[in-house]
PDB file of N, CA and C in Angstrom:
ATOM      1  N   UNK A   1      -9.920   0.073   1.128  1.00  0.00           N
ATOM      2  CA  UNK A   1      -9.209  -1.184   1.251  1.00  0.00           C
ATOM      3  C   UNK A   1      -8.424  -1.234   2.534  1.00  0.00           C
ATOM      4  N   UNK A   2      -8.073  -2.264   2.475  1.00  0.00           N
ATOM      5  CA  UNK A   2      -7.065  -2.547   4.022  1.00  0.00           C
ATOM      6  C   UNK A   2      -5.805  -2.243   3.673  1.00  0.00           C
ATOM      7  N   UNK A   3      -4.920  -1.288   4.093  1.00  0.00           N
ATOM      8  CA  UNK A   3      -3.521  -1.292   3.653  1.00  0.00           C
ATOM      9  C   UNK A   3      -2.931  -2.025   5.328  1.00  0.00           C
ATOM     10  N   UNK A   4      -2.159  -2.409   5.075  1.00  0.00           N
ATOM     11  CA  UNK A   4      -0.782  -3.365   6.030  1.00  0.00           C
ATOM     12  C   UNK A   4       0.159  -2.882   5.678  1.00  0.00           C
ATOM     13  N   UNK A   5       0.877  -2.853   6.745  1.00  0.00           N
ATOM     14  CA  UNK A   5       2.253  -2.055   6.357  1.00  0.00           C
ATOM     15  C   UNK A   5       3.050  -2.522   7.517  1.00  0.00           C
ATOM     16  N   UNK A   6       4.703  -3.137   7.377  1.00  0.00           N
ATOM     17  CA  UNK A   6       5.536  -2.764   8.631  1.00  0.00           C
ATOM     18  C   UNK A   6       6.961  -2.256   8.249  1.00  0.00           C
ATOM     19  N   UNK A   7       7.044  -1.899   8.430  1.00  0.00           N
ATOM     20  CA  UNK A   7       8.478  -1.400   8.395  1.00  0.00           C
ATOM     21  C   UNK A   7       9.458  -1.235  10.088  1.00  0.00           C
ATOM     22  N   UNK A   8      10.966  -0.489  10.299  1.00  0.00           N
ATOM     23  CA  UNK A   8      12.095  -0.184  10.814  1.00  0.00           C
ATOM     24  C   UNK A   8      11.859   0.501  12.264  1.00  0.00           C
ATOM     25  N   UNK A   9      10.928   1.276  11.949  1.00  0.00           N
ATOM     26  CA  UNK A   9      10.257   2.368  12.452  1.00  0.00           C
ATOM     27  C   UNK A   9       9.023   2.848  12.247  1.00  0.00           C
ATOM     28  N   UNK A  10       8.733   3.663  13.082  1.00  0.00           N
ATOM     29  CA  UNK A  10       7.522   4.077  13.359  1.00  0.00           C
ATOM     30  C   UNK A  10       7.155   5.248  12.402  1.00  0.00           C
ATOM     31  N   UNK A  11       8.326   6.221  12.396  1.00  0.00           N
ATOM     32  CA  UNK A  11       8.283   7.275  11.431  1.00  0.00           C
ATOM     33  C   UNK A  11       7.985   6.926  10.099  1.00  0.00           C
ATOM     34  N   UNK A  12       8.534   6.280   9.807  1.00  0.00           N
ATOM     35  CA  UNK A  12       9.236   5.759   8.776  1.00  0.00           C
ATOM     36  C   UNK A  12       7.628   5.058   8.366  1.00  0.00           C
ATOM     37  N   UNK A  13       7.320   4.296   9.101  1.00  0.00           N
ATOM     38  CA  UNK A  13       5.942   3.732   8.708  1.00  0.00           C
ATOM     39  C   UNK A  13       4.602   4.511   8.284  1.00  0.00           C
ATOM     40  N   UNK A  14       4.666   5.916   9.228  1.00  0.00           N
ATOM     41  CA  UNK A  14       3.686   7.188   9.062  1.00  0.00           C
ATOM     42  C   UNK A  14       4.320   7.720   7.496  1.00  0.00           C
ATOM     43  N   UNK A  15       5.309   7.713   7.687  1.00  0.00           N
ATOM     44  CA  UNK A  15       5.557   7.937   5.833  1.00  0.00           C
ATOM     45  C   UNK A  15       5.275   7.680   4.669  1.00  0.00           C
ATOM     46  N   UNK A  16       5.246   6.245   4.783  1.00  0.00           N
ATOM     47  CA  UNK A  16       5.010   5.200   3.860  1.00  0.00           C
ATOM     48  C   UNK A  16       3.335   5.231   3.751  1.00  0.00           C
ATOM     49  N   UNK A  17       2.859   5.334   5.200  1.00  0.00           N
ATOM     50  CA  UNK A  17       1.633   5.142   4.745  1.00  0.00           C
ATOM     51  C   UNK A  17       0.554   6.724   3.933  1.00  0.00           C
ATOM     52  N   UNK A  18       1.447   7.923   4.223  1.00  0.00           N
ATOM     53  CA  UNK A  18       1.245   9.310   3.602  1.00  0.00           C
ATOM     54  C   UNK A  18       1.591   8.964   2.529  1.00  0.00           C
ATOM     55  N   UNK A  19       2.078   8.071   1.782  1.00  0.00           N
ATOM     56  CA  UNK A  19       2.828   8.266   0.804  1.00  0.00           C
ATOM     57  C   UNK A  19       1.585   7.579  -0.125  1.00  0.00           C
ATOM     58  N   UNK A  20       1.420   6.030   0.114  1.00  0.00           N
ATOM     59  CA  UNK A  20       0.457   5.349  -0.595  1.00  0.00           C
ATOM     60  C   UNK A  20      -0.897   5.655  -0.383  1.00  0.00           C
ATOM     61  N   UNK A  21      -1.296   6.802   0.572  1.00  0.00           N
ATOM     62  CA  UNK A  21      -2.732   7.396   0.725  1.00  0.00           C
ATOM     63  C   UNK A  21      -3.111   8.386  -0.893  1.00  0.00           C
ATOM     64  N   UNK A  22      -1.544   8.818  -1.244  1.00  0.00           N
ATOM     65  CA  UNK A  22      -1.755  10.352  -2.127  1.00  0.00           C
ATOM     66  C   UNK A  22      -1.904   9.524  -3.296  1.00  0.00           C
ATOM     67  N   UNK A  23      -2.162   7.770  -3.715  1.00  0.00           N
ATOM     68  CA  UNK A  23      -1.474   7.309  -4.967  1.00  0.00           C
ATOM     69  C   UNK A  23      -3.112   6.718  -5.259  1.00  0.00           C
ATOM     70  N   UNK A  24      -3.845   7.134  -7.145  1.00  0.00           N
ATOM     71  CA  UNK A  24      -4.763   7.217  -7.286  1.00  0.00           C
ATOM     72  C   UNK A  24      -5.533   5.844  -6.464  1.00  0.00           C
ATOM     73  N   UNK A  25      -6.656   5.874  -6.524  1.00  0.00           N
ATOM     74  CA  UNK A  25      -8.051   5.029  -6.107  1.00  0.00           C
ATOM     75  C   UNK A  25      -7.264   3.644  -6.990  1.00  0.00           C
ATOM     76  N   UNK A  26      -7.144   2.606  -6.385  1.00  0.00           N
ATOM     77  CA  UNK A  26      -7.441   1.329  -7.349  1.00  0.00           C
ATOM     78  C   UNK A  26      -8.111   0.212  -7.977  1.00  0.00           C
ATOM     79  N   UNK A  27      -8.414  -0.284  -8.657  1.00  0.00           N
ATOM     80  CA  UNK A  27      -9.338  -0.769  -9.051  1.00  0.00           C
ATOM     81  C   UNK A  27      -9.305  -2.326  -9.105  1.00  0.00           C
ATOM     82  N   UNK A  28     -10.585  -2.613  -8.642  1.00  0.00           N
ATOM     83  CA  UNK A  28     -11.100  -4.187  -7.777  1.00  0.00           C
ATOM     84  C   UNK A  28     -10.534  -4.655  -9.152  1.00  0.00           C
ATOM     85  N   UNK A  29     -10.119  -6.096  -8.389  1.00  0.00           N
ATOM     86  CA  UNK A  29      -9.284  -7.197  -9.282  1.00  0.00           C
ATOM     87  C   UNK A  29     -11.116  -7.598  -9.452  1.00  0.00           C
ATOM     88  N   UNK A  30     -11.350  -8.024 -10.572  1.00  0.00           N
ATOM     89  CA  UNK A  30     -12.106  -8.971 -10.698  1.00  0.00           C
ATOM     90  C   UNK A  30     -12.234 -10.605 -11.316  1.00  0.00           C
ATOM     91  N   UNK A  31     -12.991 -11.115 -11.072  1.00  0.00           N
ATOM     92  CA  UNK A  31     -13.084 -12.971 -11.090  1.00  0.00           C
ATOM     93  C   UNK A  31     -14.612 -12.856 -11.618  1.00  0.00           C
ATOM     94  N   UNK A  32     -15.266 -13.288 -12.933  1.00  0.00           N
ATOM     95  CA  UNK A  32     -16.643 -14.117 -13.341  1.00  0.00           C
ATOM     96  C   UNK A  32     -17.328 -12.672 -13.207  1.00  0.00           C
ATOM     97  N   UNK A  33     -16.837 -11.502 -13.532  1.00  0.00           N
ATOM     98  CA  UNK A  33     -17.538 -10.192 -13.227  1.00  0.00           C
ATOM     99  C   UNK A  33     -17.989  -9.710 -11.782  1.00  0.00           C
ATOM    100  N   UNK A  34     -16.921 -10.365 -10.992  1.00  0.00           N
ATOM    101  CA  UNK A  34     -17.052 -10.252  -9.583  1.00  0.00           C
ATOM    102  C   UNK A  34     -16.013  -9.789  -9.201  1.00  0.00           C
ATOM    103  N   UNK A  35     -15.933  -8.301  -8.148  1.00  0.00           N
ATOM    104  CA  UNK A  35     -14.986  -7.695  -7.360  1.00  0.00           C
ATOM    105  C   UNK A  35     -14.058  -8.600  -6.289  1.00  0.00           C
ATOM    106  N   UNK A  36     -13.177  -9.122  -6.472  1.00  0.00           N
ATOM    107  CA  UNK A  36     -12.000 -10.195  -5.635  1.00  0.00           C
ATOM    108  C   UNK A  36     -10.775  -9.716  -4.921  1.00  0.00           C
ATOM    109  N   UNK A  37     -10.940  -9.628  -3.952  1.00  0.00           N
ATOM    110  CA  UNK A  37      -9.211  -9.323  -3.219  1.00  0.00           C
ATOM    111  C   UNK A  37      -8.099 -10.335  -3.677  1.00  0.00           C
ATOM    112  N   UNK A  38      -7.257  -8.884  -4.110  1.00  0.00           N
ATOM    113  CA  UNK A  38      -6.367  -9.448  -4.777  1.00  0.00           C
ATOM    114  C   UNK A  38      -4.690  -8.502  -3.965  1.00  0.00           C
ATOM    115  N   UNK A  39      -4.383  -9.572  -3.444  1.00  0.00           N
ATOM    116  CA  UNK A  39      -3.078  -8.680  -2.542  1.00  0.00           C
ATOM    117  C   UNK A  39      -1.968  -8.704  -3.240  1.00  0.00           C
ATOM    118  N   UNK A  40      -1.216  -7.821  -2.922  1.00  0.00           N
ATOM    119  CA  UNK A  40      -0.329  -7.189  -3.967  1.00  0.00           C
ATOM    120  C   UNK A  40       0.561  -6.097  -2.780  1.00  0.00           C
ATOM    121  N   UNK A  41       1.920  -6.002  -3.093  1.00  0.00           N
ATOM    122  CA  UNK A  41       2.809  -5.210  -2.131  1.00  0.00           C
ATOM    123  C   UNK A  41       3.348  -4.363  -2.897  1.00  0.00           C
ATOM    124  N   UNK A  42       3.500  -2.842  -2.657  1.00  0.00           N
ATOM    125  CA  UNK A  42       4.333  -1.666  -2.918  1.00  0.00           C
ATOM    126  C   UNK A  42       5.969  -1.670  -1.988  1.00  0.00           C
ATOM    127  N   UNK A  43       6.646  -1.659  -2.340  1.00  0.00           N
ATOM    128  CA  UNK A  43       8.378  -1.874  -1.775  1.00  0.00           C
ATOM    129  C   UNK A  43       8.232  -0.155  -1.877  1.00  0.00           C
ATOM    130  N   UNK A  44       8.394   0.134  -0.654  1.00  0.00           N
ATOM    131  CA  UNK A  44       8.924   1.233  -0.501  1.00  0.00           C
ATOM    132  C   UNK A  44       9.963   1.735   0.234  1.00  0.00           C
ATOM    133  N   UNK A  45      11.349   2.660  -0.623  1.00  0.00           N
ATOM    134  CA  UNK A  45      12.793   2.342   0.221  1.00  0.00           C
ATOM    135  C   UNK A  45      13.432   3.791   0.209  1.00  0.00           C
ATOM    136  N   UNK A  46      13.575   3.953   1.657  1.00  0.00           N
ATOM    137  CA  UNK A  46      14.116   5.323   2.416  1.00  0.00           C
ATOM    138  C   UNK A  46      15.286   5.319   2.355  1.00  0.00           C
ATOM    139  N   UNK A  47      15.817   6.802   1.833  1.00  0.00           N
ATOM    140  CA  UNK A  47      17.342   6.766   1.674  1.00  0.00           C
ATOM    141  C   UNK A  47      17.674   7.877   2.896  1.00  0.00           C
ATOM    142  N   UNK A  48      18.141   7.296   3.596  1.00  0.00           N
ATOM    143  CA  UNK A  48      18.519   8.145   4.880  1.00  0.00           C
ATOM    144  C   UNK A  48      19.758   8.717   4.856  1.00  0.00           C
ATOM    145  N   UNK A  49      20.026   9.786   5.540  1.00  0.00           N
ATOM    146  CA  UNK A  49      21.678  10.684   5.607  1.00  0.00           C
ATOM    147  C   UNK A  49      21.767  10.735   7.202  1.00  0.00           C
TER     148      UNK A  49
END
C-alpha cells in the first residue's frame, strides 16, 4: 500500500514510518466483493525529554 506520512521532523518521520512497517499486513476494504481503497490515518504522538 501507499503509506503518507508528515510530521515535525525528519527523524521523527523515519520513526513513525519504522513503526507502522512492524504493524501486521492489512486487509483490503472491500465494495460488491471487490478490493477498494479505503484511507484511514494512524495518530502517532512522540513524547520528547
Amino acid at each position: 500500500g501507499n503509506i503518507r506520512y508528515r510530521g515535525p521532523d525528519k527523524n521523527l518521520e523515519k520513526e513513525a514510518l519504522r513503526i507502522i512497517e512492524k504493524l501486521p499486513r492489512m486487509t483490503p476494504g472491500k465494495q460488491r466483493a471487490r478490493a477498494v481503497r479505503v484511507p484511514f490515518s494512524i495518530p502517532i504522538t512522540f513524547k520528547l525529554q
